[in-house]
Protein backbone atom coordinates (compact mmCIF):
# COMPACT_ATOMS: atom_id res chain seq x y z
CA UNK A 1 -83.14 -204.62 -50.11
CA UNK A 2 -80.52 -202.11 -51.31
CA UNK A 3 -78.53 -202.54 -54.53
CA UNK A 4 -75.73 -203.72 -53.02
CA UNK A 5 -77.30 -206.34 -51.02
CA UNK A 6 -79.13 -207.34 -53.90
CA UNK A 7 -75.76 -207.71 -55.81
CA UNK A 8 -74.46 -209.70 -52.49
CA UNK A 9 -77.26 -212.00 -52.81
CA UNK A 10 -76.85 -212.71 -56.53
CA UNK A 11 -73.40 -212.99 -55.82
CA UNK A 12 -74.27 -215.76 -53.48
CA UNK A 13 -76.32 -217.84 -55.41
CA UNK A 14 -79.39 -216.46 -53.29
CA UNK A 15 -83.12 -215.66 -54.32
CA UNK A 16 -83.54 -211.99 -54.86
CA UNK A 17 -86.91 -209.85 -55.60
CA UNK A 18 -84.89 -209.06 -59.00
CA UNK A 19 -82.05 -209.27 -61.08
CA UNK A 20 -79.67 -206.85 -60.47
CA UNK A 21 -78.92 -204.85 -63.55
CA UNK A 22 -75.88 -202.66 -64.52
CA UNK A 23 -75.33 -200.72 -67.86
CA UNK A 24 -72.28 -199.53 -68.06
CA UNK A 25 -72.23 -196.08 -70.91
CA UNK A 26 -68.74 -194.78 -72.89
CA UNK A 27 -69.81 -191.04 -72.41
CA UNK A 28 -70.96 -190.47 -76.14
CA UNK A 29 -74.11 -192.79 -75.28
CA UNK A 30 -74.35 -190.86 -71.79
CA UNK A 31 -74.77 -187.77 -73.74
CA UNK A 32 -77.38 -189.18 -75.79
CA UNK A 33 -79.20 -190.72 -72.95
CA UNK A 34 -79.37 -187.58 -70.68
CA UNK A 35 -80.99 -185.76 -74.37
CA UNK A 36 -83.30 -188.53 -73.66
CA UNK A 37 -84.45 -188.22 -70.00
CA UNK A 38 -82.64 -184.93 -69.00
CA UNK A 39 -79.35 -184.88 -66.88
CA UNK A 40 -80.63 -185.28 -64.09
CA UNK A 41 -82.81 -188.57 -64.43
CA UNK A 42 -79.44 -190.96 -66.27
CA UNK A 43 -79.04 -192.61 -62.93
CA UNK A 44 -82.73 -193.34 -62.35
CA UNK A 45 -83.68 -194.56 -65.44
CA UNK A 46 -81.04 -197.47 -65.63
CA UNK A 47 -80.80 -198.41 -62.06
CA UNK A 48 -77.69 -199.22 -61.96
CA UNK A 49 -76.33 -201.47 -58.70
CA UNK A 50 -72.84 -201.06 -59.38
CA UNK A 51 -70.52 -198.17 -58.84
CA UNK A 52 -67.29 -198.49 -60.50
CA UNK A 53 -63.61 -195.94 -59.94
CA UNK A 54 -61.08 -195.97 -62.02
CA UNK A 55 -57.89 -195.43 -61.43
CA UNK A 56 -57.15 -193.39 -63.99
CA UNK A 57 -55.84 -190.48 -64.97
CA UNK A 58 -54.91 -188.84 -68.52
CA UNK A 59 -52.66 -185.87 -68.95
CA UNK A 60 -53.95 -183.98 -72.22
CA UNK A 61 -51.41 -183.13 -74.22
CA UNK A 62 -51.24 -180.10 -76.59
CA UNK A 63 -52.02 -181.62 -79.53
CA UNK A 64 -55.18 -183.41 -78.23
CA UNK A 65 -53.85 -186.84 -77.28
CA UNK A 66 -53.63 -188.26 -73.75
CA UNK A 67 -50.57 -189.60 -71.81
CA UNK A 68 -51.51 -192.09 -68.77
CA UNK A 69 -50.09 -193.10 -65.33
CA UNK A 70 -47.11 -195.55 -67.05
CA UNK A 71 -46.79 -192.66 -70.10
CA UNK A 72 -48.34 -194.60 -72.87
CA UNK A 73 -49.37 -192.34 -75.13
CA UNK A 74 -53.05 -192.16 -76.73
CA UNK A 75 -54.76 -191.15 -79.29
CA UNK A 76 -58.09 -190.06 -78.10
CA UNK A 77 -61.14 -192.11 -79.53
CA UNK A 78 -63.28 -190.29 -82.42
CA UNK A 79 -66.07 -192.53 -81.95
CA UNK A 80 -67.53 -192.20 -78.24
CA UNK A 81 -66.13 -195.53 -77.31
CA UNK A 82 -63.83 -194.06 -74.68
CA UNK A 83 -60.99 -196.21 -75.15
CA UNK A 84 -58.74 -194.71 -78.11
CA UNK A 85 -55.44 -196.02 -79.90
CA UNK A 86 -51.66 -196.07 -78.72
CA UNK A 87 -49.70 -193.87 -79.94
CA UNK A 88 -46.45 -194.52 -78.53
CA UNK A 89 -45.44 -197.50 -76.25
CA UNK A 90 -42.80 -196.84 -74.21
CA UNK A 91 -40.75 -199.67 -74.17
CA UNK A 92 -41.72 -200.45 -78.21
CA UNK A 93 -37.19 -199.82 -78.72
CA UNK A 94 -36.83 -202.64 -75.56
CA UNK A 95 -34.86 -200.35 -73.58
CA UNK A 96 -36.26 -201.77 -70.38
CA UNK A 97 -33.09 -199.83 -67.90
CA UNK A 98 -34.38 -196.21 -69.66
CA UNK A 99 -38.05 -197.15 -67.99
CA UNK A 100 -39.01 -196.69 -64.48
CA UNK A 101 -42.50 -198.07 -63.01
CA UNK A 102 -44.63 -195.05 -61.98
CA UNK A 103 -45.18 -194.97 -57.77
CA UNK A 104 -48.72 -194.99 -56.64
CA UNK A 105 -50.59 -191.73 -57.26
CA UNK A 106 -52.24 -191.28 -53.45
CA UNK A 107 -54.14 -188.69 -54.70
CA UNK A 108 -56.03 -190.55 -57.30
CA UNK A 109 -56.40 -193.26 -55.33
CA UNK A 110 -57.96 -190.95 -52.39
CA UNK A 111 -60.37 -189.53 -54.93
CA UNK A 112 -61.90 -193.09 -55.95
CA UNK A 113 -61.65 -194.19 -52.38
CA UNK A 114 -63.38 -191.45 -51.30
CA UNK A 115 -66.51 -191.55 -53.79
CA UNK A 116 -66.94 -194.88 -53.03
CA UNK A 117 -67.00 -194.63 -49.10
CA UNK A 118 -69.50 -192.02 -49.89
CA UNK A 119 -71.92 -194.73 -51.60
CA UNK A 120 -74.34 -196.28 -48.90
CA UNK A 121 -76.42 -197.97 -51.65
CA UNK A 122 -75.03 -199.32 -54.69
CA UNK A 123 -71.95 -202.17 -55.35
CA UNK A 124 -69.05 -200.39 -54.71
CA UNK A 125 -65.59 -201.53 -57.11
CA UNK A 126 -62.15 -199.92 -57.17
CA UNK A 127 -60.90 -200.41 -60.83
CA UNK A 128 -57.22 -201.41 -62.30
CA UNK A 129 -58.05 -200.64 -66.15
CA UNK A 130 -55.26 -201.72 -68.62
CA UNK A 131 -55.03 -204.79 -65.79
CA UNK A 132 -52.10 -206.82 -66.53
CA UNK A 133 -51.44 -208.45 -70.22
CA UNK A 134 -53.23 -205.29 -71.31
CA UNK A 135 -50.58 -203.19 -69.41
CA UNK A 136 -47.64 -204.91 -70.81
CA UNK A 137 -48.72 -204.52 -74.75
CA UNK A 138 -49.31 -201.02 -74.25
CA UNK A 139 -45.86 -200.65 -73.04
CA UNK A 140 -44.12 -202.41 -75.20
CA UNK A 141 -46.56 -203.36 -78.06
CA UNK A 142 -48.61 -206.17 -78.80
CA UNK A 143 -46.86 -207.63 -81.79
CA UNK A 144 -43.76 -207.38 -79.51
CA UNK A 145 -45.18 -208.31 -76.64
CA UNK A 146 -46.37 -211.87 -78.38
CA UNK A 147 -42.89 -212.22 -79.58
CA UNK A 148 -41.24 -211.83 -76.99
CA UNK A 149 -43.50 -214.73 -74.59
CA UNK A 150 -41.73 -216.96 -77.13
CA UNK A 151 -38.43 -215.32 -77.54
CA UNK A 152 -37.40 -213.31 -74.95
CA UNK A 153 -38.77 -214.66 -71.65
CA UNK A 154 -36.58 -213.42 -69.43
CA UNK A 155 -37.24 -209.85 -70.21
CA UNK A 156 -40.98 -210.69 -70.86
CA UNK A 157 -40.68 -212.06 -66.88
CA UNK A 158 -38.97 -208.40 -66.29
CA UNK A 159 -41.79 -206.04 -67.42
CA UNK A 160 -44.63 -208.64 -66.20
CA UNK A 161 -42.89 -208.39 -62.34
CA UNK A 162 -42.63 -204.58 -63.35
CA UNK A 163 -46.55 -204.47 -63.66
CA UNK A 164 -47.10 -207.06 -60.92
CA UNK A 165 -45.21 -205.05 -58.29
CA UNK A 166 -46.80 -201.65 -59.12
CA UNK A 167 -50.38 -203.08 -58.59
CA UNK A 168 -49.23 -205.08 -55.30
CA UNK A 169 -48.38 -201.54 -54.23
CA UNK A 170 -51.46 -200.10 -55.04
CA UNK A 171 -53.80 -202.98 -53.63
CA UNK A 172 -51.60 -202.70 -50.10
CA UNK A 173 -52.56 -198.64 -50.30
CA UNK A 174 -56.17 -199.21 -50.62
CA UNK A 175 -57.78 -202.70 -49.57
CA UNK A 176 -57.99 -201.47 -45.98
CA UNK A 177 -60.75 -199.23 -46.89
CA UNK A 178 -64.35 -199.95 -47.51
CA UNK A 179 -65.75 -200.96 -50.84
CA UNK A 180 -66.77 -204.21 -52.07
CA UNK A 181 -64.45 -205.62 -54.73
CA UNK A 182 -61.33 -205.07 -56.98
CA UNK A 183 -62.44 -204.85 -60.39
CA UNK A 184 -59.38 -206.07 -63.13
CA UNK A 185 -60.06 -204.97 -66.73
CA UNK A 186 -57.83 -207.32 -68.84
CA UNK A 187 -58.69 -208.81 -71.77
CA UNK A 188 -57.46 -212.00 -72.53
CA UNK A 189 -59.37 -213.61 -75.05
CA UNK A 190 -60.20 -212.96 -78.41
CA UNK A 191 -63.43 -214.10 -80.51
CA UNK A 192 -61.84 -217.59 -80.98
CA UNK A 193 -59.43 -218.60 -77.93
CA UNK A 194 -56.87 -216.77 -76.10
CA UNK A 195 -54.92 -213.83 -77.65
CA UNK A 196 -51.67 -215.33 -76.32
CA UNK A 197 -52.56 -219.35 -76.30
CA UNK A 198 -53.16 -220.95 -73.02
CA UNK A 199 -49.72 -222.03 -73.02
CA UNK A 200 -48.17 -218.31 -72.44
CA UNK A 201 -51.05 -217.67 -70.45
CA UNK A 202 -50.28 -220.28 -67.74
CA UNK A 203 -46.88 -219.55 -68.17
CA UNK A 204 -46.79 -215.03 -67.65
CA UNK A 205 -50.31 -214.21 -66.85
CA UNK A 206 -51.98 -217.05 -64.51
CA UNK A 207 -49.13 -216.92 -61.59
CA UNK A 208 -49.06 -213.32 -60.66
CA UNK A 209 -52.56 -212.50 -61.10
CA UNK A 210 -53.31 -215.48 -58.74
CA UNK A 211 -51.55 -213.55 -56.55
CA UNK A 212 -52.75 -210.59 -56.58
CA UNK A 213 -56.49 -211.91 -56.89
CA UNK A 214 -55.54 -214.07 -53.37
CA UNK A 215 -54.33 -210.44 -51.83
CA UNK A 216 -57.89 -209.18 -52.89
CA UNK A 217 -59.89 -211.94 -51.58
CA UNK A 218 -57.75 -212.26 -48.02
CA UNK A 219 -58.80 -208.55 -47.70
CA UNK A 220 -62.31 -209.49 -47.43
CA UNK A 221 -62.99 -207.97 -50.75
CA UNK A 222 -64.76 -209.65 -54.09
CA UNK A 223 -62.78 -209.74 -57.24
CA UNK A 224 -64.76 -209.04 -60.60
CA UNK A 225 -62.62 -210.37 -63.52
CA UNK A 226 -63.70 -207.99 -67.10
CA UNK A 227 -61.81 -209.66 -70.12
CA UNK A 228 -63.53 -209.12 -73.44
CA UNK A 229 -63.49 -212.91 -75.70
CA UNK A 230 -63.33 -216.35 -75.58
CA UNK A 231 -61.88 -217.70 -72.58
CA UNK A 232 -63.36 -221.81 -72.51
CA UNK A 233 -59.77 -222.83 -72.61
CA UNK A 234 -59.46 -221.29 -69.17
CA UNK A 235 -62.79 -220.76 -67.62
CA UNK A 236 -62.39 -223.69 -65.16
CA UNK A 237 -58.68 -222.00 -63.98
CA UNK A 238 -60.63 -218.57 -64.13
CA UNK A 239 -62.91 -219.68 -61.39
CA UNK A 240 -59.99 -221.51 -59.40
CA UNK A 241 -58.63 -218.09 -58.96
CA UNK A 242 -60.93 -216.66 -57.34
CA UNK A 243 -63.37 -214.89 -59.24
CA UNK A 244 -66.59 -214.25 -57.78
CA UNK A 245 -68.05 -212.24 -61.03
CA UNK A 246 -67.07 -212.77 -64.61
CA UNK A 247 -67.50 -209.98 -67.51
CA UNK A 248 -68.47 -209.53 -70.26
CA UNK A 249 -69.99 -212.67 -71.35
CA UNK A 250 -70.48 -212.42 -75.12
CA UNK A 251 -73.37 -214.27 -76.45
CA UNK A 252 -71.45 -214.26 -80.27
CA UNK A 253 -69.13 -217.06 -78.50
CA UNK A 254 -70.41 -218.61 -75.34
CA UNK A 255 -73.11 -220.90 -75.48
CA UNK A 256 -75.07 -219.27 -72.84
CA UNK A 257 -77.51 -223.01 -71.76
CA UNK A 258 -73.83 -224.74 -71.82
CA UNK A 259 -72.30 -221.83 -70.03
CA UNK A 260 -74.69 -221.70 -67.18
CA UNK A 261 -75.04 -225.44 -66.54
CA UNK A 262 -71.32 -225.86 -66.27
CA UNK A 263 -70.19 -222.93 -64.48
CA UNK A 264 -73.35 -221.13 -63.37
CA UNK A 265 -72.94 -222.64 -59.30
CA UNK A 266 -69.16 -221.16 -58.92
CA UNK A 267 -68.95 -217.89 -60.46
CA UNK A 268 -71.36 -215.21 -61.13
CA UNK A 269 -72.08 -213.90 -64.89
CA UNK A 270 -72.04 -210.29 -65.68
CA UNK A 271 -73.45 -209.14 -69.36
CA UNK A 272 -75.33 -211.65 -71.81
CA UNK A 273 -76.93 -208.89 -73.84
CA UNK A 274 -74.41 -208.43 -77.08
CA UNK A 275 -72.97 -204.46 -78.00
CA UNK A 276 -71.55 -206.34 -80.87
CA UNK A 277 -74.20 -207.90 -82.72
CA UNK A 278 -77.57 -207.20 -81.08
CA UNK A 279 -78.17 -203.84 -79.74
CA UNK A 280 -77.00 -201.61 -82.25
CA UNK A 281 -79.52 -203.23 -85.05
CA UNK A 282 -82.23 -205.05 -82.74
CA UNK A 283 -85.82 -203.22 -82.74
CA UNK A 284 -87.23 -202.57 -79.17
CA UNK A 285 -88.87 -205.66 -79.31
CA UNK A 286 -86.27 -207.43 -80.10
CA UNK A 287 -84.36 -206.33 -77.26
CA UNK A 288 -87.25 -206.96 -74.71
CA UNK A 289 -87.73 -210.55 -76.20
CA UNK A 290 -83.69 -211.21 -75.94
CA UNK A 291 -83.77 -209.67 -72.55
CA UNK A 292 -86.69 -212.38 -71.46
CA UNK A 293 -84.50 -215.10 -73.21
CA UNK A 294 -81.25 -214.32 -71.49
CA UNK A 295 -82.92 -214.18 -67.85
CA UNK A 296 -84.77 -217.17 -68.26
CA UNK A 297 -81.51 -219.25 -68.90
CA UNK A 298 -79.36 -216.93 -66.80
CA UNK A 299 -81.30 -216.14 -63.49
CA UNK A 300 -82.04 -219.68 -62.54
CA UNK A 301 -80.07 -220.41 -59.24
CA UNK A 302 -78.95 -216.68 -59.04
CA UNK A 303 -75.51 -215.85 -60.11
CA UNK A 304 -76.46 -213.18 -62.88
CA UNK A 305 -76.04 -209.60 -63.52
CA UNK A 306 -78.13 -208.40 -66.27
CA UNK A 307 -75.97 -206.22 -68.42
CA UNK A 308 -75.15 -205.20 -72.39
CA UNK A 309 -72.03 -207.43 -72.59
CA UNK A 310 -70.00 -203.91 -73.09
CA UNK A 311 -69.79 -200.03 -71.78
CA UNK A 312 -72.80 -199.25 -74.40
CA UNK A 313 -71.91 -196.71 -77.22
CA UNK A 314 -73.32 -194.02 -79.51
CA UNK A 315 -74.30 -196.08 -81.99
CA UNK A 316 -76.97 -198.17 -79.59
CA UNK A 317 -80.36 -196.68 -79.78
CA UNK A 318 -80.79 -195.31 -76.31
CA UNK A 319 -84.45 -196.92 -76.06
CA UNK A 320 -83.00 -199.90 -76.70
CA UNK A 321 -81.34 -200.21 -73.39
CA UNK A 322 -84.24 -198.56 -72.09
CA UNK A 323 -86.26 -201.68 -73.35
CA UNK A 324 -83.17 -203.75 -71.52
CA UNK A 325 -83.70 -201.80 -68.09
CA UNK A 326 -87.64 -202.57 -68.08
CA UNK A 327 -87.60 -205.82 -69.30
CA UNK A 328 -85.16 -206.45 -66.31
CA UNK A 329 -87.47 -204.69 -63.91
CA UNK A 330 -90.28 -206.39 -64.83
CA UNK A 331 -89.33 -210.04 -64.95
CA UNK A 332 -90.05 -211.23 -61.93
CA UNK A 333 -93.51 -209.55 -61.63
CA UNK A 334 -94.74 -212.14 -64.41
C-alpha cells in the first residue's frame, strides 16, 4: 500500500496496516531536525503521506519584509514559525476603487502543479493559504474587518466577492490536473467559538466557500479544510460542505471521545497531538504515551491522520516528534 492509498483508505473509513501520519515543520524545526538525522534522511524519518504546494509567493523587499500575491505587506517572523505579522493592509483607508484583485500567477501555479504530478507516492494537495476570512483581514484589517460584518455589509459583500472570484479563477486554472485535494487554510475559530460569531459566519463566509468547496468536489478532487480553534458551533455545517478531512484538531478545546463519536463516521480528523500545550514541555515518554492515547480513541473506524495539531516549531524538541513518528509506526504491531 502506498501513502496515498493509505490516506485514501483512511479517508474512507477503511482498515489500513497503519495510521497514516503527517508532520507538518515551519523551517526553523526543519533545520533542527536535519542537525538531527542529516539532510538527507528529514523525509524518511517522519514518513510523511502528504505532500502539500502552496501557492505562494513573497517578494522580499529591501528592508527585509515580504509583500504577497494581493500586496499585503509582512513582517517576516523572528521566531521560526513561518507565518510573520502584517505590516500594511491594503485596503486598512477603505478605498476599495484604488484596489484591484491580482490575476492568477500561471507560473506559480505551474510550479506546484508540476511537483505534485511528479509525486507517484504520497497525498498530493494544492494549497490556498490566507483562504478566505483570513484573506479579507489581511487586506483590510481584522479590527476593521469585524466592524465592518456589522456596519458596512455592503462593502464587506464587495471585498468577500473580490476574494471569492480570484480563487474561482484559480480553481478553474488548475482542477483539471492531477492531485488529490484542494487544501483551504482559513482559520475561523478561536480558543472559545468563532472569531466572527456564527451569525457573520453564515452570513459572509459559509455561502461562497460552499461554493467553491462544491467546484472542488465536482472536480473529482478531496477538500481538506485547516482552520486553527474552536469550531463546535459549526462542525455539523463544516461537514455539510463537503469536507472530507478536518485540521488541526486541538486537544486544548475539543473533547477528543465526544469528538470522534459524533463526527468520527463523516469527516476525517487530521492532528490530535497539541503544538500548544504538549509537545514543547512533554518528556519523550510523555509523547509516546499521548500518542498511544490519541490513536486508541482516534483510529477506531478509520478516519484519522496522526499529526502535531500544528506545522511543528523550533521550540519542540525534535525527538519528541520523533517519539510521535514511532509510536505511530508501531501501533498496530501491538
Amino acid at each position: 500500500m502506498t501513502r496515498r492509498e493509505r490516506i485514501r483508505a483512511a479517508i474512507a473509513h477503511k482498515d489500513i496496516d497503519f495510521v497514516p501520519i503527517n508532520v507538518e515543520m515551519t523551517s526553523g524545526f526543519q533545520k533542527n531536525l536535519a542537525d538531527k538525522v542529516g539532510a538527507g534522511n528529514v523525509d524518511l524519518a517522519l514518513d510523511n503521506h502528504m505532500l502539500r504546494k502552496k501557492y505562494k509567493h513573497n517578494v522580499k523587499l529591501e528592508n527585509g519584509d515580504e509583500r504577497d500575491l494581493f500586496g499585503v505587506i509582512w513582517q517576516t517572523s523572528k521566531d521560526g514559525g513561518d507565518v510573520g505579522i502584517v505590516k500594511t493592509y491594503p485596503l486598512e483607508d477603505g478605498d476599495f476603487d484604488g484596489y484591484q484583485f491580482p490575476g492568477i500567477d500561471t507560473d506559480l501555479a505551474e510550479s506546484c502543479l508540476k511537483t505534485l504530478e511528479g509525486e507517484k507516492d504520497r497525498y498530493t494537495m494544492f494549497s490556498i493559504t490566507m483562504g478566505f476570512f483570513e484573506r479579507a483581514w489581511s487586506l483590510r484589517g481584522m479590527e476593521n474587518i469585524l466592524v465592518d460584518m456589522l456596519l458596512e455589509p455592503e462593502q464587506t459583500e464587495r471585498l468577500f466577492e473580490g476574494i471569492f472570484e480570484h480563487h474561482m479563477k484559480l480553481l478553474d486554472y488548475v482542477l483539471d490536473r492531477d492531485f488529490d485535494a484542494v487544501y483551504f487554510g482559513d482559520d475561523w475559530g478561536q480558543q472559545q467559538g468563532l472569531i466572527m460569531g456564527p451569525d457573520m459566519w453564515r452570513k459572509y463566509i459559509k455561502p461562497k466557500v460552499s461554493i467553491l468547496f462544491d467546484r472542488v468536489k465536482r472536480a473529482g478532487k478531496q477538500v481538506v479544510l485547516h482552520s486553527c480553534g474552536d469550531l463546535r458551533e459549526i462542525m455539523g455545517e463544516v461537514i455539510d460542505m463537503g469536507v472530507d478531512v478536518y485540521n488541526t484538531v486541538q486537544p486544548e478545546i475539543y473533547d477528543l471521545k465526544k469528538l470522534k463519536a459524533e463526527y468520527g463516521k463523516d469527516v476525517t480528523f487530521y492532528g490530535g497531538i497539541s503544538t500548544q500545550q504538549f509537545l514543547p514541555f512533554a518528556s519523550e515518554t510523555q509523547v509516546r504515551e499521548k500518542t498511544k492515547e490519541v490513536l486508541d480513541i482516534m483510529a477506531k473506524g478509520g478516519g484519522y491522520i496522526l499529526s502535531p495539531t500544528h506545522a511543528v516549531t523550533p521550540d519542540i524538541p525534535v525527538e519528541n516528534v520523533l517519539a510521535l513518528v514511532e509510536t505511530g509506526k508501531e501501533y498496530f504491531k501491538r
